[in-house]
PDB file of N, CA and C in Angstrom:
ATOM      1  N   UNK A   1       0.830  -1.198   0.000  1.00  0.00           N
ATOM      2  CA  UNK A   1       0.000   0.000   0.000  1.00  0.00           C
ATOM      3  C   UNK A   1       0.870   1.256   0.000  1.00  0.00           C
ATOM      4  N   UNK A   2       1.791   1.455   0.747  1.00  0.00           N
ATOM      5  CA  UNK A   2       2.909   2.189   1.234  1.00  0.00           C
ATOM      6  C   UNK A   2       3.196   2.532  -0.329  1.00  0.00           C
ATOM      7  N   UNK A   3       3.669   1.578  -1.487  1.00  0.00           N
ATOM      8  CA  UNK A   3       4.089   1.600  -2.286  1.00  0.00           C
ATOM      9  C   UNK A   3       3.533   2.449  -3.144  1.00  0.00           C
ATOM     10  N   UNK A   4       2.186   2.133  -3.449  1.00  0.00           N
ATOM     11  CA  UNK A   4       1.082   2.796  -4.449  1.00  0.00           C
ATOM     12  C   UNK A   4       0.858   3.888  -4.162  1.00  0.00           C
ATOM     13  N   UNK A   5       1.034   4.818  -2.674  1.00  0.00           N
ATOM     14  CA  UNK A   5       0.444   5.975  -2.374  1.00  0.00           C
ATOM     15  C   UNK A   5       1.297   7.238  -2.709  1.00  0.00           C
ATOM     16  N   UNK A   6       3.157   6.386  -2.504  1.00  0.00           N
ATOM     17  CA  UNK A   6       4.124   7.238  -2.766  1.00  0.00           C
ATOM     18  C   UNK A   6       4.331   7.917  -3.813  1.00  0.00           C
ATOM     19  N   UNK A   7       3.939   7.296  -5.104  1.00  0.00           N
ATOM     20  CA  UNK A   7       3.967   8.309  -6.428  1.00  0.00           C
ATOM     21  C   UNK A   7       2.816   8.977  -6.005  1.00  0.00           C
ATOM     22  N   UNK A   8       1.388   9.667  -5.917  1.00  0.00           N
ATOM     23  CA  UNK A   8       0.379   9.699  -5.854  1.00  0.00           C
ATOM     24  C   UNK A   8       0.713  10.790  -4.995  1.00  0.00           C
ATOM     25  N   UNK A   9       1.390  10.742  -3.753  1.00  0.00           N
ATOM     26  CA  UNK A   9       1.474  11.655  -3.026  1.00  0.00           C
ATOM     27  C   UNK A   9       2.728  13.090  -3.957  1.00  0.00           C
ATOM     28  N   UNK A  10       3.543  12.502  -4.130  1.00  0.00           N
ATOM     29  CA  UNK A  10       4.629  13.144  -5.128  1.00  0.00           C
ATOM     30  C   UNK A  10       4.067  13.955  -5.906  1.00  0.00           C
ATOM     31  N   UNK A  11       3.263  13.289  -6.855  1.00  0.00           N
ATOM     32  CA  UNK A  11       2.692  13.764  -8.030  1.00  0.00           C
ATOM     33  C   UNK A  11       1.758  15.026  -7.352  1.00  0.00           C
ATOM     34  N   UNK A  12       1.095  14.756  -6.491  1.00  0.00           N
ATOM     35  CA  UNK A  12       0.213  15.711  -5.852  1.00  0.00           C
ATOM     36  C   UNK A  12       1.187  16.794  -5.088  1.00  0.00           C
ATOM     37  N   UNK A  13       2.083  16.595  -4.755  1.00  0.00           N
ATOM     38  CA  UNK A  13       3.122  17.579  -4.090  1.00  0.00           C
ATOM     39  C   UNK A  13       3.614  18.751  -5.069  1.00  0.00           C
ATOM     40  N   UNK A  14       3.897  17.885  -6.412  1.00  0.00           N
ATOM     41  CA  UNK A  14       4.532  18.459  -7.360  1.00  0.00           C
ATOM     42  C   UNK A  14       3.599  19.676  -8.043  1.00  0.00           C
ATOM     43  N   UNK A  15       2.238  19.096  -7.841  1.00  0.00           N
ATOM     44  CA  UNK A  15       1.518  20.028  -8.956  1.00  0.00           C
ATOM     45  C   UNK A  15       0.776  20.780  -8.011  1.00  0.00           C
ATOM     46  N   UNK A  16       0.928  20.972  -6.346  1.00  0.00           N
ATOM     47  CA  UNK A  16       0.425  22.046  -5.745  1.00  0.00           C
ATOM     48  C   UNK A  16       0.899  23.293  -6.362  1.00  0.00           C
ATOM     49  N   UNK A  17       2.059  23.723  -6.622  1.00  0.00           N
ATOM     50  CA  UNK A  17       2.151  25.331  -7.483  1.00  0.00           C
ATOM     51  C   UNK A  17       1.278  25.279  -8.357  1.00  0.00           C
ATOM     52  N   UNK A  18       1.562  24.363  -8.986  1.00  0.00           N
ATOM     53  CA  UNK A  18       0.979  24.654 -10.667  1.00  0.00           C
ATOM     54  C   UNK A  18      -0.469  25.201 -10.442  1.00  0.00           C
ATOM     55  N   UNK A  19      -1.287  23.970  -9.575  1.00  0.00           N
ATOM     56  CA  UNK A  19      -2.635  24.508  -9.283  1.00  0.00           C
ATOM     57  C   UNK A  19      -3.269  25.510  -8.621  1.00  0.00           C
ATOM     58  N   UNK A  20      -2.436  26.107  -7.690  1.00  0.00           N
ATOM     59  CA  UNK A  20      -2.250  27.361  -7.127  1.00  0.00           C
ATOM     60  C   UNK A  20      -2.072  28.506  -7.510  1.00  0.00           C
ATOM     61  N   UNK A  21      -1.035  28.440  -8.678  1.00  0.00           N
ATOM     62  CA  UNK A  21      -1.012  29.698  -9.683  1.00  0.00           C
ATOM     63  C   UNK A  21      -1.838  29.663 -10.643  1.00  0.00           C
ATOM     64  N   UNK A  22      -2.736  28.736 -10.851  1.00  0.00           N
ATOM     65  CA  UNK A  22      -4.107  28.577 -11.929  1.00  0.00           C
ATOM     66  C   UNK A  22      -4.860  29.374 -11.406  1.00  0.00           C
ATOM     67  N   UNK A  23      -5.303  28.771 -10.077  1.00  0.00           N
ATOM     68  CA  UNK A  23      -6.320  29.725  -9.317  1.00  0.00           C
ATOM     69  C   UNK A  23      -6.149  31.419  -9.717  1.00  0.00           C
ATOM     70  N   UNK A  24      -4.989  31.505  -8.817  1.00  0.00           N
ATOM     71  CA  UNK A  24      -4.694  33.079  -8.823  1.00  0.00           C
ATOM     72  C   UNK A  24      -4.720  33.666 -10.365  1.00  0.00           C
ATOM     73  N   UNK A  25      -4.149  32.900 -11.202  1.00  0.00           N
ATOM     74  CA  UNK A  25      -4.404  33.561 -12.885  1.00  0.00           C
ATOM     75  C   UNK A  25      -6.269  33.923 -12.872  1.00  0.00           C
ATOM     76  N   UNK A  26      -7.288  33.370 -12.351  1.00  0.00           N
ATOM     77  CA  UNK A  26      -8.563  33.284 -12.797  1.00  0.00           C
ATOM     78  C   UNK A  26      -8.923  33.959 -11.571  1.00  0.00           C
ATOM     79  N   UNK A  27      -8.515  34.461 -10.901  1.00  0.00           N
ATOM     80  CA  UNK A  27      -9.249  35.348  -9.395  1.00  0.00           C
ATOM     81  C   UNK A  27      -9.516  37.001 -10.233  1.00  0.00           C
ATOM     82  N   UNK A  28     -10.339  37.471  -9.286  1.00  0.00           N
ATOM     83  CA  UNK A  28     -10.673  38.532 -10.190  1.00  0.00           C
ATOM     84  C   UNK A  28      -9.998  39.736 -10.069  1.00  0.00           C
ATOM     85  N   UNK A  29     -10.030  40.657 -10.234  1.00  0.00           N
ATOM     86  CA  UNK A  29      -9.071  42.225 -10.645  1.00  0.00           C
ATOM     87  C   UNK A  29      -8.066  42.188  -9.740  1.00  0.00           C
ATOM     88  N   UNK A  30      -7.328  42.673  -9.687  1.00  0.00           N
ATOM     89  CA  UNK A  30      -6.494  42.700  -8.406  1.00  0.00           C
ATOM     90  C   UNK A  30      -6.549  44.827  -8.374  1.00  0.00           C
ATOM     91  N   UNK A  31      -6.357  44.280  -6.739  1.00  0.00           N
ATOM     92  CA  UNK A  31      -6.368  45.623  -5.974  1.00  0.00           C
ATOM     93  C   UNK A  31      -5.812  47.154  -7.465  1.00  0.00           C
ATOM     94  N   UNK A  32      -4.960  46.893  -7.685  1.00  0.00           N
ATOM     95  CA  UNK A  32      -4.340  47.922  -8.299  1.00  0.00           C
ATOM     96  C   UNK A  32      -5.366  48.210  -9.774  1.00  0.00           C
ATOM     97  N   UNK A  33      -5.660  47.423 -10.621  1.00  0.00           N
ATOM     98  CA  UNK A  33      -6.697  47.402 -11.524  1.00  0.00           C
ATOM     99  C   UNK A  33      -8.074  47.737 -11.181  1.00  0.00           C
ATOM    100  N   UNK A  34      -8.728  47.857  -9.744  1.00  0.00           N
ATOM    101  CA  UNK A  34      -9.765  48.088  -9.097  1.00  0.00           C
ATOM    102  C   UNK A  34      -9.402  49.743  -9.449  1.00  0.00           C
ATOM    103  N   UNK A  35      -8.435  49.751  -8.718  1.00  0.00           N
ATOM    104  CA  UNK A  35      -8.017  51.196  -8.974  1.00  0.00           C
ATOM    105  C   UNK A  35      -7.854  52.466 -10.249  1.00  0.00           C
ATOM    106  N   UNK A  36      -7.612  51.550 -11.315  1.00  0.00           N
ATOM    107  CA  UNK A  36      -7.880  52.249 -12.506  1.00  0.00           C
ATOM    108  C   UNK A  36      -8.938  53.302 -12.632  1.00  0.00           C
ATOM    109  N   UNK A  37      -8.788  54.260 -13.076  1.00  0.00           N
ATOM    110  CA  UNK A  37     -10.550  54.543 -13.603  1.00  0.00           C
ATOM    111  C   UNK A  37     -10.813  54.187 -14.635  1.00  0.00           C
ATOM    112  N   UNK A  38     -12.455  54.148 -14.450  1.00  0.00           N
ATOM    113  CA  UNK A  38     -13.072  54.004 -15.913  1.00  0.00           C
ATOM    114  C   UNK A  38     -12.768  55.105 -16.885  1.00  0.00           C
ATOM    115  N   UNK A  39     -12.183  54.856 -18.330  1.00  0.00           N
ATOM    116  CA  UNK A  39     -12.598  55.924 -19.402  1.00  0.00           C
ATOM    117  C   UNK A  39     -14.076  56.472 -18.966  1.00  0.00           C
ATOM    118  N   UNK A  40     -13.278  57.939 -19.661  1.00  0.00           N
ATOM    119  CA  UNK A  40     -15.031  58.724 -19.508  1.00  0.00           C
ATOM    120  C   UNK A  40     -15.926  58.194 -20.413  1.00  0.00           C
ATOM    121  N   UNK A  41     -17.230  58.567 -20.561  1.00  0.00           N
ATOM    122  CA  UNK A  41     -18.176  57.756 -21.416  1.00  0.00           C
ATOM    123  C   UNK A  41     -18.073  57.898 -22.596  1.00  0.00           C
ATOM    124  N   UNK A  42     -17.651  59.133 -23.484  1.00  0.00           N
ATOM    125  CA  UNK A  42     -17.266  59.008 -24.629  1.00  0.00           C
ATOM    126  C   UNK A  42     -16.643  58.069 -25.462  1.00  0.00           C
ATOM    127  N   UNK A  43     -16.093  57.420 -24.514  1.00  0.00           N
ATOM    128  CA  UNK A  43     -14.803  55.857 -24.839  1.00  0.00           C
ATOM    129  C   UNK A  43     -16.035  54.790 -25.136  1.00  0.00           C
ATOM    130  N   UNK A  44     -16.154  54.310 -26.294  1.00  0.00           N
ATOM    131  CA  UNK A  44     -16.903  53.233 -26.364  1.00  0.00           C
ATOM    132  C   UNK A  44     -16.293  52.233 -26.716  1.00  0.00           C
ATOM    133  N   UNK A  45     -17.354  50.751 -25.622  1.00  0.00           N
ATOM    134  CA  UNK A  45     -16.254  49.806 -25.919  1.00  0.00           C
ATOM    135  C   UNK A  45     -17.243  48.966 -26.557  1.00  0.00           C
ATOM    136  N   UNK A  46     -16.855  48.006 -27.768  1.00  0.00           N
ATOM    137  CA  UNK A  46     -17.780  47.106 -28.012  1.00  0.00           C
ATOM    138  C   UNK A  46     -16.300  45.677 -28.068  1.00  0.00           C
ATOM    139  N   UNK A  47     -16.781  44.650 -27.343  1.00  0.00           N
ATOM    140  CA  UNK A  47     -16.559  43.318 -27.657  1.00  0.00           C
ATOM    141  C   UNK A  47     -16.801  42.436 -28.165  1.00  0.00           C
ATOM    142  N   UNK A  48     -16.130  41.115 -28.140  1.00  0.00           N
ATOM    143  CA  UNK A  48     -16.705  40.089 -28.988  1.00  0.00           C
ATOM    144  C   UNK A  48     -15.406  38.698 -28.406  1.00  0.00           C
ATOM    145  N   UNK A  49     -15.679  37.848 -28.612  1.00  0.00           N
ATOM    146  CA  UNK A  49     -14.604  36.758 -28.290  1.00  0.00           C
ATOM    147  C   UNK A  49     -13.679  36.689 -28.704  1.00  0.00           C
ATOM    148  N   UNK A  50     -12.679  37.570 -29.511  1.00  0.00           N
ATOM    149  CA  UNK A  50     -11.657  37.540 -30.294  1.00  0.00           C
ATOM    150  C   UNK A  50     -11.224  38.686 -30.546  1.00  0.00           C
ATOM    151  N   UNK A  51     -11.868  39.962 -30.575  1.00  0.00           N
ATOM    152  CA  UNK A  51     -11.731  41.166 -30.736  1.00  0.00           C
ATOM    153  C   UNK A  51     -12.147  42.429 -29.415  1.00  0.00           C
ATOM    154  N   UNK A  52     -11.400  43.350 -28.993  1.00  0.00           N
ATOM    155  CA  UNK A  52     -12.464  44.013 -27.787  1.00  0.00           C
ATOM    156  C   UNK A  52     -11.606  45.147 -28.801  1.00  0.00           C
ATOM    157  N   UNK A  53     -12.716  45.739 -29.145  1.00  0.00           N
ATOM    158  CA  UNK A  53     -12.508  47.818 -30.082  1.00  0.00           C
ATOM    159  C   UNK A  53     -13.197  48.699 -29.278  1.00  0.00           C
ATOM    160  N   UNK A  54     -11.940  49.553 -29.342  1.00  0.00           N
ATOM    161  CA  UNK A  54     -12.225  51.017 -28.699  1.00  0.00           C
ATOM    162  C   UNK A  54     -12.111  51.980 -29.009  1.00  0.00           C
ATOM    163  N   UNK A  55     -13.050  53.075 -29.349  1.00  0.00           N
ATOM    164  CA  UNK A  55     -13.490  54.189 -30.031  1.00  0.00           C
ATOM    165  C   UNK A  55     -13.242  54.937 -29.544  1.00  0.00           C
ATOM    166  N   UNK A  56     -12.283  56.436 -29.453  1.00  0.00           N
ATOM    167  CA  UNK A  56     -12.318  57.230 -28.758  1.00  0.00           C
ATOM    168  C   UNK A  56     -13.159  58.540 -29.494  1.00  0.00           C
ATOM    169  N   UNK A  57     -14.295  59.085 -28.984  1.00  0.00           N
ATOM    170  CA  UNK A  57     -15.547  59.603 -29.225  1.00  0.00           C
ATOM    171  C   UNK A  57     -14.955  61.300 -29.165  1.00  0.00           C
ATOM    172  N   UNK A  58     -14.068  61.183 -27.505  1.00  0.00           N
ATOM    173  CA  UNK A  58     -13.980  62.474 -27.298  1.00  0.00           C
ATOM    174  C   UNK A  58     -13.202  63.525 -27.751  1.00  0.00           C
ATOM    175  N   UNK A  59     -13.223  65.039 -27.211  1.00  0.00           N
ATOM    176  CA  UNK A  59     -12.284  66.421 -27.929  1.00  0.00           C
ATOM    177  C   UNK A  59     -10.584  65.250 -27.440  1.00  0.00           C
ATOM    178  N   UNK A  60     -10.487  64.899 -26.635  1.00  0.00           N
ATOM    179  CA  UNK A  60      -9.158  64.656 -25.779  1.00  0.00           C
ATOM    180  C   UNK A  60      -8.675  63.206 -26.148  1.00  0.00           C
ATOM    181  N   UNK A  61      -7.325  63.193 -26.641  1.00  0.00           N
ATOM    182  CA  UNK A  61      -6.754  61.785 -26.480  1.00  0.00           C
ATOM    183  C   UNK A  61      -6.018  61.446 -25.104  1.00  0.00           C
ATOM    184  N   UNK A  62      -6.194  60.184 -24.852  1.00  0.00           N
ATOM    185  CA  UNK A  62      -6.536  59.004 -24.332  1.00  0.00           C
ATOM    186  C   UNK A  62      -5.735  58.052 -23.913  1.00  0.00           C
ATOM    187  N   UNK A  63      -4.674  57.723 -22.617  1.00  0.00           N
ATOM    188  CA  UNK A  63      -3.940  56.349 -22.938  1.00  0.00           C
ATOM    189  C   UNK A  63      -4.540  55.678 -22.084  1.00  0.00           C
ATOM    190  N   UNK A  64      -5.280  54.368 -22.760  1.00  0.00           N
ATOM    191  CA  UNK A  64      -6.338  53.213 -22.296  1.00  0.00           C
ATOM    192  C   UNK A  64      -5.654  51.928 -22.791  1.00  0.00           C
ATOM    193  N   UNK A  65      -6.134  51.067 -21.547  1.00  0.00           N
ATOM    194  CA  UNK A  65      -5.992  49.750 -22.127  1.00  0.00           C
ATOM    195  C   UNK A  65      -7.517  48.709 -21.241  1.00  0.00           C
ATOM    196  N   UNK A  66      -7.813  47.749 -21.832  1.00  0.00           N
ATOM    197  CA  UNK A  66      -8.954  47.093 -21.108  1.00  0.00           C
ATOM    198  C   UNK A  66      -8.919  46.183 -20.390  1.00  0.00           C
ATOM    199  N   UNK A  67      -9.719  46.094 -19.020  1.00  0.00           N
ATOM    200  CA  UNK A  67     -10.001  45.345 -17.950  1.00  0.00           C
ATOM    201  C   UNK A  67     -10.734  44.325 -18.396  1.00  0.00           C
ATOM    202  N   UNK A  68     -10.108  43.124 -17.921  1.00  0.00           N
ATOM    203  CA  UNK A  68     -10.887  41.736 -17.886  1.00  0.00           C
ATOM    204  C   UNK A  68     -11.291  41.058 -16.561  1.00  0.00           C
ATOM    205  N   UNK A  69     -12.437  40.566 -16.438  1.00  0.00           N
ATOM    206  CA  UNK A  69     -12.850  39.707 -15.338  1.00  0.00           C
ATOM    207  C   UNK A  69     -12.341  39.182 -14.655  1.00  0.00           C
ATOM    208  N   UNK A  70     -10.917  38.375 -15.825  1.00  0.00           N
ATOM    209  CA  UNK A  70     -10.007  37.380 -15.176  1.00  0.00           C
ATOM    210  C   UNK A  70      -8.393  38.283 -14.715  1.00  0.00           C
ATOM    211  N   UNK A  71      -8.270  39.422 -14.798  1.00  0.00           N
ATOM    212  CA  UNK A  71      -7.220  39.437 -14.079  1.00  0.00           C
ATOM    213  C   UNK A  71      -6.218  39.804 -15.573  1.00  0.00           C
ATOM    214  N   UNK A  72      -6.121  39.427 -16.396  1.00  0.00           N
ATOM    215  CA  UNK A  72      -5.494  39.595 -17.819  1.00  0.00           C
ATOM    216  C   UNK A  72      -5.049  41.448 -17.493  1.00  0.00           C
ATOM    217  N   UNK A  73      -3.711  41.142 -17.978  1.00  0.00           N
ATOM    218  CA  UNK A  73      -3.438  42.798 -18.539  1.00  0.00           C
ATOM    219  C   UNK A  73      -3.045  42.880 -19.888  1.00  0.00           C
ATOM    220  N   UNK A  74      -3.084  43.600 -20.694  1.00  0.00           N
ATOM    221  CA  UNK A  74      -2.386  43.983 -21.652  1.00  0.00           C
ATOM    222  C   UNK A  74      -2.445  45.652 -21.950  1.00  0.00           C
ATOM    223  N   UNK A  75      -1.211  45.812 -22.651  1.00  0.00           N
ATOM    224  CA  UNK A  75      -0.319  47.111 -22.662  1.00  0.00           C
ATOM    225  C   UNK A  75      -1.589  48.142 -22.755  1.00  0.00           C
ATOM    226  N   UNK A  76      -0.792  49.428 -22.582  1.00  0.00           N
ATOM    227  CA  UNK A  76      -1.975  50.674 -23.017  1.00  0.00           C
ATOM    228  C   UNK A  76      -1.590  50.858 -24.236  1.00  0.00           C
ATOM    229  N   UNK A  77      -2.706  52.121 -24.757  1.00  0.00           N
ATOM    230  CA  UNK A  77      -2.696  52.649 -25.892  1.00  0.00           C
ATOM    231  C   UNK A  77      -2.908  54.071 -25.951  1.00  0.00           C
ATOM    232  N   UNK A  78      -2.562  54.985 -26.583  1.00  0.00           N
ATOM    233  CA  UNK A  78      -2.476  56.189 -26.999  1.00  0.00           C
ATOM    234  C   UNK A  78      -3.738  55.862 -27.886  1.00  0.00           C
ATOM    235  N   UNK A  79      -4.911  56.512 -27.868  1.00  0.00           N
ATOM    236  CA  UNK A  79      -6.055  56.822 -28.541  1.00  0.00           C
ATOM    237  C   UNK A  79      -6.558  58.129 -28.828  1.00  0.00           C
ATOM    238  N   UNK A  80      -6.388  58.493 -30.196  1.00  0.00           N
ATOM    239  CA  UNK A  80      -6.203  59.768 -30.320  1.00  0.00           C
ATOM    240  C   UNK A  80      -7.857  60.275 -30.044  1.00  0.00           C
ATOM    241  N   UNK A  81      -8.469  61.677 -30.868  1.00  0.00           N
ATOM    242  CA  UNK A  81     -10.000  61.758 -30.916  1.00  0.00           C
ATOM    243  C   UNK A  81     -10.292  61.145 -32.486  1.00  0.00           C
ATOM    244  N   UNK A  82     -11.380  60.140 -32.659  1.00  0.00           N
ATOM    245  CA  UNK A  82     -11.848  59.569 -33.850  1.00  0.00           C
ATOM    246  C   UNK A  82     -10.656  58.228 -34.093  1.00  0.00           C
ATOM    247  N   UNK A  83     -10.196  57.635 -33.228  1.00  0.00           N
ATOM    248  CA  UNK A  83      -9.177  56.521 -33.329  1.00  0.00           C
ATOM    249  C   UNK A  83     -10.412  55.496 -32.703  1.00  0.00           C
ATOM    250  N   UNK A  84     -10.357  54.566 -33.492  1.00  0.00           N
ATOM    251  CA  UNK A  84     -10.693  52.914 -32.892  1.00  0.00           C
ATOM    252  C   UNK A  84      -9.135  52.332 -33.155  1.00  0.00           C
ATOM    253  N   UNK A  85      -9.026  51.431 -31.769  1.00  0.00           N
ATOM    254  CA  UNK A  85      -8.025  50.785 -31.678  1.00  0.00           C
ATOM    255  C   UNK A  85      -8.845  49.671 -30.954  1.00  0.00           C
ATOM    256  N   UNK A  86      -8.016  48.427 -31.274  1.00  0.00           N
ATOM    257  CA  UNK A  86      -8.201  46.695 -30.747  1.00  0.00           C
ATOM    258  C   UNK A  86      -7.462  46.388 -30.318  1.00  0.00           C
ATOM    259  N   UNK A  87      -8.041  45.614 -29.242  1.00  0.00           N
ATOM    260  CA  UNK A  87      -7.288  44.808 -27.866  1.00  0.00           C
ATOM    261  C   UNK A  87      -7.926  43.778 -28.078  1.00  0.00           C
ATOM    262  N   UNK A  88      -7.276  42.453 -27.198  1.00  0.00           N
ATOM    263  CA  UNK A  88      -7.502  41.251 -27.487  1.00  0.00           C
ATOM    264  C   UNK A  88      -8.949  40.573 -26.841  1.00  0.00           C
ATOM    265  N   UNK A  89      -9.688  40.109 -27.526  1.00  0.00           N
ATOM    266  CA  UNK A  89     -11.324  39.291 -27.156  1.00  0.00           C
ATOM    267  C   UNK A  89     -11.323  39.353 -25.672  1.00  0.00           C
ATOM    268  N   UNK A  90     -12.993  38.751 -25.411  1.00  0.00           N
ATOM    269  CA  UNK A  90     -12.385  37.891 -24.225  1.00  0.00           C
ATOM    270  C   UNK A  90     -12.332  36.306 -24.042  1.00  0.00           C
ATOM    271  N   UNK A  91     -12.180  35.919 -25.301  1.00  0.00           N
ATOM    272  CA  UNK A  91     -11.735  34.296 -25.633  1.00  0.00           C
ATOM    273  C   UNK A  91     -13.098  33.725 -25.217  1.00  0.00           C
ATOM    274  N   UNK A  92     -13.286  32.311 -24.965  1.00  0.00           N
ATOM    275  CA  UNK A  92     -14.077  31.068 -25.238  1.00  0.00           C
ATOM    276  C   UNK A  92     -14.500  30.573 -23.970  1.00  0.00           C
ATOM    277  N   UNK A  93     -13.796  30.997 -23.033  1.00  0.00           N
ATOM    278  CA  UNK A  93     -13.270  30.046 -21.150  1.00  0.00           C
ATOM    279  C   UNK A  93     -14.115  31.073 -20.508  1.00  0.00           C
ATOM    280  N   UNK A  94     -14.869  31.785 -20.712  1.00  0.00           N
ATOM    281  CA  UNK A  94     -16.031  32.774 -19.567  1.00  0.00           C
ATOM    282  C   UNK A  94     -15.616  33.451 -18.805  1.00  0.00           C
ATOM    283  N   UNK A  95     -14.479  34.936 -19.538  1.00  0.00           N
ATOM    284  CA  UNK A  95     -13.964  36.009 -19.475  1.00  0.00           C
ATOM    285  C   UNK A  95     -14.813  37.016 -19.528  1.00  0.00           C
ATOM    286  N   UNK A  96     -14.612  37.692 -19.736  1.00  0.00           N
ATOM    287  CA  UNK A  96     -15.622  39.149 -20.315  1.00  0.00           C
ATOM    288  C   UNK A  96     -14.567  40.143 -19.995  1.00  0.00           C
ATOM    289  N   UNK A  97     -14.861  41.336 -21.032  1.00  0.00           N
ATOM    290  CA  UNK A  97     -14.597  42.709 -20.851  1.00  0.00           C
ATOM    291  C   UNK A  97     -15.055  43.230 -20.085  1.00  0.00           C
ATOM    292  N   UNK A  98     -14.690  44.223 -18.730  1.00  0.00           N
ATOM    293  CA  UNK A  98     -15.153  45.279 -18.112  1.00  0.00           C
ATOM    294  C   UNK A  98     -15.114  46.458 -18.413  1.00  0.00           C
ATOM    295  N   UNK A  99     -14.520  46.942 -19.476  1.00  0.00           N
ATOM    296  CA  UNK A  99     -14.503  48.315 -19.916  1.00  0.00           C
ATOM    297  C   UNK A  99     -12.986  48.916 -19.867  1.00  0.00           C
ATOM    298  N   UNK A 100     -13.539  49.567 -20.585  1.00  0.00           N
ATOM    299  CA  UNK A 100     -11.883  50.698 -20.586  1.00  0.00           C
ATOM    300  C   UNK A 100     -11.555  51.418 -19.693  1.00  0.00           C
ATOM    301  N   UNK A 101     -10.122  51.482 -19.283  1.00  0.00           N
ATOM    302  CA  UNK A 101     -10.035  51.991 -17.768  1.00  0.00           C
ATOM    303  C   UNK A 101      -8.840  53.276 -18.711  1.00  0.00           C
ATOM    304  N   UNK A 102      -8.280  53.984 -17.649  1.00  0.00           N
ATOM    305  CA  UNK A 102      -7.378  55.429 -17.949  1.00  0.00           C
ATOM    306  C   UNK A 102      -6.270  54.707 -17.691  1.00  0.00           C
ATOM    307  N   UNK A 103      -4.981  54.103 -18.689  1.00  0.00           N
ATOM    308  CA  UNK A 103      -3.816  54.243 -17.856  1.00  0.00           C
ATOM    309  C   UNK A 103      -3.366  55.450 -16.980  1.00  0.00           C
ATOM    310  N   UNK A 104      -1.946  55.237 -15.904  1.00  0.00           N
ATOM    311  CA  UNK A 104      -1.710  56.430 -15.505  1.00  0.00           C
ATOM    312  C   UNK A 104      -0.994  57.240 -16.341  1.00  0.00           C
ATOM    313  N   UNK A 105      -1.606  58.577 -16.041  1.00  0.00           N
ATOM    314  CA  UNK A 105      -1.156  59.757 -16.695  1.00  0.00           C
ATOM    315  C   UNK A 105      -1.818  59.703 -18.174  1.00  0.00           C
ATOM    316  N   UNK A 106      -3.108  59.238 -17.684  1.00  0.00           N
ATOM    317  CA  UNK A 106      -3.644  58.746 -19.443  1.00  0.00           C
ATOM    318  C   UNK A 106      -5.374  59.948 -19.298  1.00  0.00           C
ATOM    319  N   UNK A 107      -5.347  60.696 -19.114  1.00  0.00           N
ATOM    320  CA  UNK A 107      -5.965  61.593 -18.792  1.00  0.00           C
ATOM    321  C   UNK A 107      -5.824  62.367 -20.207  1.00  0.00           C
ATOM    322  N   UNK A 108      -7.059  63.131 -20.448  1.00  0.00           N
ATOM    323  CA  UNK A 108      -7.155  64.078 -22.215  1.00  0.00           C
ATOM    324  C   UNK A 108      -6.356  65.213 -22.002  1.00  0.00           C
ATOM    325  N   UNK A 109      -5.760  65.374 -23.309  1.00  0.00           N
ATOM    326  CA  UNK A 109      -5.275  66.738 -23.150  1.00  0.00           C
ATOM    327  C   UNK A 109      -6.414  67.388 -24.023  1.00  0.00           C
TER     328      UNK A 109
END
């Protein structure tokens, strides 16, 4: 018995990180992204599973990048006035977009 449990236990030892940092990849915003602000409303966002486009509506450009459910970052963007720019979906696995937030110092001139 001794025998059979020892891989089993190993194997389960081994893949506590792995499964641990899964979790935390899929937990939701973290503190500092809470913190973002939302783009003002002029910023429209429309999504889709493969594509998330963002319109900047207003007199003022813009450095934005978009909030996901899951915790995901990706880079900002300089959005001028009358610029649509694309950021990545929110894929297939039951993500979603939360909207466009202000990087810092991403305020209109």
């Amino acid at each position: 018995m001794r025998q059979v449990m020892r891989p089993f236990i190993m194997t389960a030892v081994a893949l506590l990180p792995v499964l641990t940092g899964s979790a935390a990849a899929h937990a939701g915003p973290s503190e500092a992204e809470r913190a973002q602000p939302d783009a003002p409303a002029c910023v429209e966002v429309g999504a889709d599973w493969r594509y998330t486009f963002v319109t900047n509506t207003c007199s003022g450009t813009y450095t934005l990048t978009v909030a996901y459910s899951d915790g995901r970052e990706v880079p900002c963007r300089v959005v001028h006035p009358g610029d649509r720019v694309t950021f990545p979906g929110h894929g297939t696995q039951g993500d979603r977009v939360l909207g466009a937030v202000l990087c810092s110092g991403g305020t209109g001139r």
